[in-house]
C-alpha atoms as a PDB file:
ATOM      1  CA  UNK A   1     107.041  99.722  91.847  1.00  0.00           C
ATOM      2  CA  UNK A   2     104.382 102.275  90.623  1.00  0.00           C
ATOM      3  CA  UNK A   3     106.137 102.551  87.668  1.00  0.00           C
ATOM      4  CA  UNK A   4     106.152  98.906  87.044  1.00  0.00           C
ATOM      5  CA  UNK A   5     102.392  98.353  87.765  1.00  0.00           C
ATOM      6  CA  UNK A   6     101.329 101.584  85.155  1.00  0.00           C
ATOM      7  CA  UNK A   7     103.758  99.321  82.643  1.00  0.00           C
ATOM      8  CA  UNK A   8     101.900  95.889  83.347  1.00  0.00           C
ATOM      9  CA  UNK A   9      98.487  97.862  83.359  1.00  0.00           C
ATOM     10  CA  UNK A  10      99.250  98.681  79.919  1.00  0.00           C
ATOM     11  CA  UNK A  11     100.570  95.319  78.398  1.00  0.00           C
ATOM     12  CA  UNK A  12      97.192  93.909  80.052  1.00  0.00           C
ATOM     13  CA  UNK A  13      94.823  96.864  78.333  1.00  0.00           C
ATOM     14  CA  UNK A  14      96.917  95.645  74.901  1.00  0.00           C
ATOM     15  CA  UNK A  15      95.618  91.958  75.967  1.00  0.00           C
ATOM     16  CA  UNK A  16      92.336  92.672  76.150  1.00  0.00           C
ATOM     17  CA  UNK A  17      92.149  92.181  80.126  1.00  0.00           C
ATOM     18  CA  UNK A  18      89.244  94.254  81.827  1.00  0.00           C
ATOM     19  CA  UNK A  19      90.497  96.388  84.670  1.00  0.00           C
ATOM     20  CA  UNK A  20      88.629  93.893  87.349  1.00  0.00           C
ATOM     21  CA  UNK A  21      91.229  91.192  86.045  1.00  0.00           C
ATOM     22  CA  UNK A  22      94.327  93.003  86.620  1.00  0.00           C
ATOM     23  CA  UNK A  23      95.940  91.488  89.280  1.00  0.00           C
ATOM     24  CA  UNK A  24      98.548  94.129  89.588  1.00  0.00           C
ATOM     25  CA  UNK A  25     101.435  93.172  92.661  1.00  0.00           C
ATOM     26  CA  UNK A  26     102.827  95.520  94.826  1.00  0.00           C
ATOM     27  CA  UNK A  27     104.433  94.891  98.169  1.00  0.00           C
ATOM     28  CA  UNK A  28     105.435  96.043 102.072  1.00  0.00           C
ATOM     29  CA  UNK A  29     108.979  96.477 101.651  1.00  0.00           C
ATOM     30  CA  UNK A  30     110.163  99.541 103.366  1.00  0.00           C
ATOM     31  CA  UNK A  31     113.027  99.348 105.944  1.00  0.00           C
ATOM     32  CA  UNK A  32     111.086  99.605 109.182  1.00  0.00           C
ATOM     33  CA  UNK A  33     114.186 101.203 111.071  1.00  0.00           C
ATOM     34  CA  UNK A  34     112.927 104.311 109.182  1.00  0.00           C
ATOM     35  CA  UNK A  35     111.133 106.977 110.564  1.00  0.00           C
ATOM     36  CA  UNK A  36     107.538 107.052 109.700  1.00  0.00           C
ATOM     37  CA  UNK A  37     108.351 103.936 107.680  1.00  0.00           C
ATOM     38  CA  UNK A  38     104.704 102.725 108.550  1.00  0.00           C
ATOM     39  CA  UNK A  39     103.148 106.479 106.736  1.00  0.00           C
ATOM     40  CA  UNK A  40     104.712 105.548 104.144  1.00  0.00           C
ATOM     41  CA  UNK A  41     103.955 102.316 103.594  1.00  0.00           C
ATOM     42  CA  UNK A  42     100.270 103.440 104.077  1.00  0.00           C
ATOM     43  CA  UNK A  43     101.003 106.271 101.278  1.00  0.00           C
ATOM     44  CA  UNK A  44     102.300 103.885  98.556  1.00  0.00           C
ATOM     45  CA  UNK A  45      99.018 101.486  99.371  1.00  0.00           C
ATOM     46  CA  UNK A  46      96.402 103.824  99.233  1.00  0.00           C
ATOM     47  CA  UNK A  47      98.058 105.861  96.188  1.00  0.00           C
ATOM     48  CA  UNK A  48      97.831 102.477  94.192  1.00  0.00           C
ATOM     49  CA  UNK A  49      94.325 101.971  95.173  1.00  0.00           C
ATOM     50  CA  UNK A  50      93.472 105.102  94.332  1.00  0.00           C
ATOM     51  CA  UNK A  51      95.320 105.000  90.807  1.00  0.00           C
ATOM     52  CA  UNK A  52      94.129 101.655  90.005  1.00  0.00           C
ATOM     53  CA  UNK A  53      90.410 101.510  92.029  1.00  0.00           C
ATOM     54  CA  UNK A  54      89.252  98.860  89.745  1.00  0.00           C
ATOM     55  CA  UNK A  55      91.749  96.523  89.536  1.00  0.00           C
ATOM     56  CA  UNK A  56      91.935  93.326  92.270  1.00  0.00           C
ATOM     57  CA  UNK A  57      95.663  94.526  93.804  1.00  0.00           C
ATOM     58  CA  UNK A  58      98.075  92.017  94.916  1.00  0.00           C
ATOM     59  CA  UNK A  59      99.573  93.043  98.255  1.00  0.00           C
ATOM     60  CA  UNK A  60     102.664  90.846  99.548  1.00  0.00           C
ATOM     61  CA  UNK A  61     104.453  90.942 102.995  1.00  0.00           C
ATOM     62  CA  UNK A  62     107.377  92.239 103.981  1.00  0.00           C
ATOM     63  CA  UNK A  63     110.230  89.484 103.489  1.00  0.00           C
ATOM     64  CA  UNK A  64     113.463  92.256 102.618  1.00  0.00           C
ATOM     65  CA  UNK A  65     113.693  93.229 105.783  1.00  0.00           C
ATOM     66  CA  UNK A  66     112.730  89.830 108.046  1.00  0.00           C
ATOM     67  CA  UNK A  67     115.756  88.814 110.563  1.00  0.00           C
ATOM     68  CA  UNK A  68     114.574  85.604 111.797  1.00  0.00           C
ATOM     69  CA  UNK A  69     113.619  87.396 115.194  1.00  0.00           C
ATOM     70  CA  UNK A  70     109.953  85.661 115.136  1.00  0.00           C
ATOM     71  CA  UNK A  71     108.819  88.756 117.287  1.00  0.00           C
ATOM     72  CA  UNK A  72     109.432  91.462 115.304  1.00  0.00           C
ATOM     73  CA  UNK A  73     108.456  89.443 112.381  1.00  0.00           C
ATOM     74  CA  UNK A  74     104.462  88.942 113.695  1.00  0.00           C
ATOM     75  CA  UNK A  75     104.518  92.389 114.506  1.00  0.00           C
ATOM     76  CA  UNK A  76     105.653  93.517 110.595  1.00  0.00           C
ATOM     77  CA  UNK A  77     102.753  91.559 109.684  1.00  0.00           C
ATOM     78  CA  UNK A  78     100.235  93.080 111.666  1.00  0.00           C
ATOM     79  CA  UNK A  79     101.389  96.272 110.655  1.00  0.00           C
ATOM     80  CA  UNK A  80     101.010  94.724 106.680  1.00  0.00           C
ATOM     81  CA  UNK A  81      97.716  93.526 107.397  1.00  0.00           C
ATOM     82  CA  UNK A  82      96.977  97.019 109.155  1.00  0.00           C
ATOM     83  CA  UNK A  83      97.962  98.948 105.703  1.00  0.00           C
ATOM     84  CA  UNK A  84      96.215  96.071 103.789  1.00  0.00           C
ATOM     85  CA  UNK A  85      92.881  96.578 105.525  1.00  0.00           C
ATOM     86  CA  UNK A  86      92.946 100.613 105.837  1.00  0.00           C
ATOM     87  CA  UNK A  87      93.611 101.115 102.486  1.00  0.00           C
ATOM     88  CA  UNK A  88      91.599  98.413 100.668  1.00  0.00           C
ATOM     89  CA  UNK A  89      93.666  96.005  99.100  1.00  0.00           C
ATOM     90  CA  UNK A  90      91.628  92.924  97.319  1.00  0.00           C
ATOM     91  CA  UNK A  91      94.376  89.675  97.524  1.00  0.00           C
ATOM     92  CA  UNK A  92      96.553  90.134 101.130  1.00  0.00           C
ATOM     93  CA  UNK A  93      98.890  87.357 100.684  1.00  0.00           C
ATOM     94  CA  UNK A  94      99.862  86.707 104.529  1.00  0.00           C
ATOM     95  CA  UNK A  95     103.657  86.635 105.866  1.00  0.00           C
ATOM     96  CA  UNK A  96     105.473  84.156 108.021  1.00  0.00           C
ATOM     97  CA  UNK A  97     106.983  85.184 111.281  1.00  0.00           C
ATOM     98  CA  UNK A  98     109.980  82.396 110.932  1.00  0.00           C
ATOM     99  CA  UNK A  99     110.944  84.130 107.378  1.00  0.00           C
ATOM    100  CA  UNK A 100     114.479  83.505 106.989  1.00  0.00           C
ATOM    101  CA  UNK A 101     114.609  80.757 108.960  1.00  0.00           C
ATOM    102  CA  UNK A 102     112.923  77.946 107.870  1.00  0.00           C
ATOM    103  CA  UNK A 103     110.253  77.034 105.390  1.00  0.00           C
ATOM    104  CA  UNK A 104     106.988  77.624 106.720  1.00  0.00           C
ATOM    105  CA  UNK A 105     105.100  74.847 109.409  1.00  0.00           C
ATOM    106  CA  UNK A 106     101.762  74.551 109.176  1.00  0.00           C
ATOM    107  CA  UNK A 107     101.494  76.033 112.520  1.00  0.00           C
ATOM    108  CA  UNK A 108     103.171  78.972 111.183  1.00  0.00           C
ATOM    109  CA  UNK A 109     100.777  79.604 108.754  1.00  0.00           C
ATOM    110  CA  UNK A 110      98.162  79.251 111.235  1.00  0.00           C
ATOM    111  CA  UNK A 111      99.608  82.185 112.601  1.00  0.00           C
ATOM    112  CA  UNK A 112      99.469  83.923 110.033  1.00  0.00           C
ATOM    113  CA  UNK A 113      96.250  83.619 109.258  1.00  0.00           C
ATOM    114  CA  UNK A 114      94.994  84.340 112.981  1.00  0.00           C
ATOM    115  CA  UNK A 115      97.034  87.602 112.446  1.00  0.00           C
ATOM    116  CA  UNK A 116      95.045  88.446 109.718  1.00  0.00           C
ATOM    117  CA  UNK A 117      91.800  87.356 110.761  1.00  0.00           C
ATOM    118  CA  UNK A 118      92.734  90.110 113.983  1.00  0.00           C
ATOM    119  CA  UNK A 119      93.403  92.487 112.042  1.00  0.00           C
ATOM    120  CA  UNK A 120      91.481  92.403 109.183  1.00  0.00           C
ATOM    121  CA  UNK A 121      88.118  92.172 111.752  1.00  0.00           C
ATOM    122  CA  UNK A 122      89.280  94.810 114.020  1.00  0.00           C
ATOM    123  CA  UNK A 123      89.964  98.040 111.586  1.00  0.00           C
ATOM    124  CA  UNK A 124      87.509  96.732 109.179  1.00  0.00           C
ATOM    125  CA  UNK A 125      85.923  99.971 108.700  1.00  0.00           C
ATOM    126  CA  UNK A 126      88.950 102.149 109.814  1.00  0.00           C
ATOM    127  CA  UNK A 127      89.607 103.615 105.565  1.00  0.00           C
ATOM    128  CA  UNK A 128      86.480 105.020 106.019  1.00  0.00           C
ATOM    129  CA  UNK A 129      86.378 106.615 109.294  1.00  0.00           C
ATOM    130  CA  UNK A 130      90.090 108.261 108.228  1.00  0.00           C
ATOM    131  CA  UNK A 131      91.007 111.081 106.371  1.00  0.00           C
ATOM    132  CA  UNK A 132      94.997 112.575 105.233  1.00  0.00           C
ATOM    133  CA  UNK A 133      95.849 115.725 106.234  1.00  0.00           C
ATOM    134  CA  UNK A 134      96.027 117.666 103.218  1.00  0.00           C
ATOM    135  CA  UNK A 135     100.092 118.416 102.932  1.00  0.00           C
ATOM    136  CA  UNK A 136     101.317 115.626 105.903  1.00  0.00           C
ATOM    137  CA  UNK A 137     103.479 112.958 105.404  1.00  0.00           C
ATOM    138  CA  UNK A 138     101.327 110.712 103.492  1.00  0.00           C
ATOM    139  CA  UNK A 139      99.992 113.207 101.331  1.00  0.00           C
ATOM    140  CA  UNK A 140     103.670 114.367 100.364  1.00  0.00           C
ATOM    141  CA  UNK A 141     104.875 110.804 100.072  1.00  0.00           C
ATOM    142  CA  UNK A 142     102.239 109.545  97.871  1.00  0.00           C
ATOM    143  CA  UNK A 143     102.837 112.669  95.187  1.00  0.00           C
ATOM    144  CA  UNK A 144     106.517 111.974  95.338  1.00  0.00           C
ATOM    145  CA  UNK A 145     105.972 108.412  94.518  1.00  0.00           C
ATOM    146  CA  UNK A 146     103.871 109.361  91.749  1.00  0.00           C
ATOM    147  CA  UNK A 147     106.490 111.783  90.276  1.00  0.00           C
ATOM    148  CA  UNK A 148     109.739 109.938  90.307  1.00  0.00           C
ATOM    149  CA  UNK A 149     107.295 106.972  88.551  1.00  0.00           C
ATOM    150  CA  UNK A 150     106.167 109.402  86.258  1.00  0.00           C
ATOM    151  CA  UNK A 151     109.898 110.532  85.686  1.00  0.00           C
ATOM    152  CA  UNK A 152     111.058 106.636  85.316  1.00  0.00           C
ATOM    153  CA  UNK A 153     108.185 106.039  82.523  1.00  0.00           C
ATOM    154  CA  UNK A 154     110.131 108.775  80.694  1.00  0.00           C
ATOM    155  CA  UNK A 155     113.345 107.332  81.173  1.00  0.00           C
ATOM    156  CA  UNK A 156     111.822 103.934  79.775  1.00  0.00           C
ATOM    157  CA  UNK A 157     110.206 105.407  76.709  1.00  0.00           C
ATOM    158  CA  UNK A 158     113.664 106.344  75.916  1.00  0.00           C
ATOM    159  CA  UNK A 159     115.300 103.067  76.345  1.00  0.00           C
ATOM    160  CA  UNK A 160     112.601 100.513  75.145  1.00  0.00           C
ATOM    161  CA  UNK A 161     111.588  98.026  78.006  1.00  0.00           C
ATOM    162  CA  UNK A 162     114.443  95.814  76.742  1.00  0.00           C
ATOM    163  CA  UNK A 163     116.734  98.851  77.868  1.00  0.00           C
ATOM    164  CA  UNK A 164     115.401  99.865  81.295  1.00  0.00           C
ATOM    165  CA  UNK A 165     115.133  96.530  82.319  1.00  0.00           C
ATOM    166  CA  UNK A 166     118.924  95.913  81.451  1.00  0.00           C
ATOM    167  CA  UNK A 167     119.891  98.974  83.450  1.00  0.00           C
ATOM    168  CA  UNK A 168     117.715  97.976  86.535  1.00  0.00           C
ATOM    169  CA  UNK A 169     114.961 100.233  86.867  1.00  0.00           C
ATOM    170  CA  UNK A 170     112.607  98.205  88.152  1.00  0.00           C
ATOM    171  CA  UNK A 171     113.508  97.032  91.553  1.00  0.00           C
ATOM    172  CA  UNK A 172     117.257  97.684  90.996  1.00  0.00           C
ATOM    173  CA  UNK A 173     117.444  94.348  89.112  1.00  0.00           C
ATOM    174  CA  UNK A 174     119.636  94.383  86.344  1.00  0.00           C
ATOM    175  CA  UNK A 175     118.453  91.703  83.410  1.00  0.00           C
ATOM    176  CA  UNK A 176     119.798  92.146  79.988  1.00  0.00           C
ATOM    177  CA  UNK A 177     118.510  90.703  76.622  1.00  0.00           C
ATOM    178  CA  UNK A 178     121.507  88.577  76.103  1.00  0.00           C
ATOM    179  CA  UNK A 179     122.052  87.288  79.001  1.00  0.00           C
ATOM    180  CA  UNK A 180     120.170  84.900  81.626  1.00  0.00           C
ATOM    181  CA  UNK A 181     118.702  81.958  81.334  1.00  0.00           C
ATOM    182  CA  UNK A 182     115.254  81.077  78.813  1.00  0.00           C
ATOM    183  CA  UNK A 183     116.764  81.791  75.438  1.00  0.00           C
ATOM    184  CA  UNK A 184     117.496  78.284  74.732  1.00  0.00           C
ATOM    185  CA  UNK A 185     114.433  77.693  72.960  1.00  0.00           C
ATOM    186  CA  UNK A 186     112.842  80.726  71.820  1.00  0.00           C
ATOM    187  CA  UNK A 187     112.999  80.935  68.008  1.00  0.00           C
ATOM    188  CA  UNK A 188     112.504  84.005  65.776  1.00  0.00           C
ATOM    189  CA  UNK A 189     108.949  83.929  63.890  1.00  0.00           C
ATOM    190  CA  UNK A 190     109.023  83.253  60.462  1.00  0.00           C
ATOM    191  CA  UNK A 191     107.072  86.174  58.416  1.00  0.00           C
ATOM    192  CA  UNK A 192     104.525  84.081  57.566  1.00  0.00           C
ATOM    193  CA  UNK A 193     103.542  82.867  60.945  1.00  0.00           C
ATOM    194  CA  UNK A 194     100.130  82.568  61.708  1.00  0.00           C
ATOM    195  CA  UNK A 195      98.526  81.388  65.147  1.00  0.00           C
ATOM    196  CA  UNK A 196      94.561  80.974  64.434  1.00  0.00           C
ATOM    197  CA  UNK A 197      93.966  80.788  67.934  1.00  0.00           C
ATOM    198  CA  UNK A 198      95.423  84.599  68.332  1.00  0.00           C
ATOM    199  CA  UNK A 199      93.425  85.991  65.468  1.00  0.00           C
ATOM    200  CA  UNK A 200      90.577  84.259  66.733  1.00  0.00           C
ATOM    201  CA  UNK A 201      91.082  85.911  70.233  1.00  0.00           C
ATOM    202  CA  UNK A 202      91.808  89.154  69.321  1.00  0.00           C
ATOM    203  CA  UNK A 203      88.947  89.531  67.129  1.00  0.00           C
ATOM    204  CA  UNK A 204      86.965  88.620  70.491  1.00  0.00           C
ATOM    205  CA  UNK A 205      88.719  90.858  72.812  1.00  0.00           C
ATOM    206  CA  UNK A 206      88.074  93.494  69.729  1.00  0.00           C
ATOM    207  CA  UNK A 207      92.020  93.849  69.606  1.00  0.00           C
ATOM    208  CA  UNK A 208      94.083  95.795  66.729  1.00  0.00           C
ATOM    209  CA  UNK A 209      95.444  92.902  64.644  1.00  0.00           C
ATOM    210  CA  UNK A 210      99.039  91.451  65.089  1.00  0.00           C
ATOM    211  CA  UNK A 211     101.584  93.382  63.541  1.00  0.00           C
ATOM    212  CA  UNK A 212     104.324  90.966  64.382  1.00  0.00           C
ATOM    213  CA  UNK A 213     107.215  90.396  66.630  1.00  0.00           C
END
């Protein structure tokens, strides 16, 4: 994931975006049967804050791992909202407790938010009052993250985006060029093509000029 968000930090630098506009997405997604699951969940979090302070970060709720038990489900979203408040997330998008069972009621998204609202009031101040022990888990986590991201960048500079995306390295999603739906469509440019409304933009955003696809 942290690789993913340095990639689409990068595409939006080359649109002209300013960092307060990047609305980069990362989500709770661990397997809570694992040990400490909740550290590291907290680790990831506050290592993208940290990395990206400026930017407004997208945080979305655990779905992977919801079972239909409504129970356990509230519960994963507390402890979402209690990583989303701690370590200063800017958009919490808020999760359903009857995930995998049914579309959302309106009464479940009540819920939701009244989960949130809890939360959100009650640690309000809690990133501040907290520090890491220098060395713990989350400490350890968070610099492992950063160097198996910095390790996949590598790997993607090798293959193109094209490439890595083919063999799945982001979210261990294999889509290849020629395959998948969308191409139907999509037409080579000529090498004449002009768009004035490009030009006209990237001369605003003070953006190198198009070199062409």
């Amino acid at each position: 994931m942290l690789a993913s968000q340095f990639i689409n930090e990068a595409l939006a630098r080359r649109s002209g975006l300013r960092p307060d506009r990047m609305g980069l997405g990362h989500a709770f997604e661990i397997d809570p049967a694992l040990p400490n699951s909740f550290l590291y969940e907290l680790a990831h979090a506050q290592l993208a804050r940290d990395i990206f302070p400026e930017a407004p970060l997208k945080y979305m709720p655990p779905t992977k791992h919801m079972t239909g038990d409504v129970f356990r489900g509230y519960v994963m979203n507390a402890m979402f909202n209690l990583v989303g408040v701690t370590s200063g997330q800017s958009i919490q998008l808020l999760g359903m407790l009857t995930e995998a069972i049914h579309t959302p009621h309106i009464q479940d998204r009540y819920l939701a938010v009244k989960n949130a609202k809890y939360v959100f009031g009650a640690a309000r101040d809690l990133g501040n009052e907290i520090s890491f022990a220098p060395g713990g888990i989350i400490q350890t986590r968070a610099a492992e993250v950063l160097s198996k991201a910095h390790a996949a960048l590598l790997r993607a500079n090798e293959l193109g985006l094209p490439g890595a995306i083919a063999e799945g390295m982001f979210g261990g999603i294999s889509r290849r060029s020629d395959q998948g739906r969308g191409l139907d469509g999509v037409i080579e440019r000529v090498a004449d093509y002009w768009n004035p409304f490009e030009d006209r933009l990237r001369d605003e955003l003070g953006l190198n000029p198009s070199e062409g696809v």
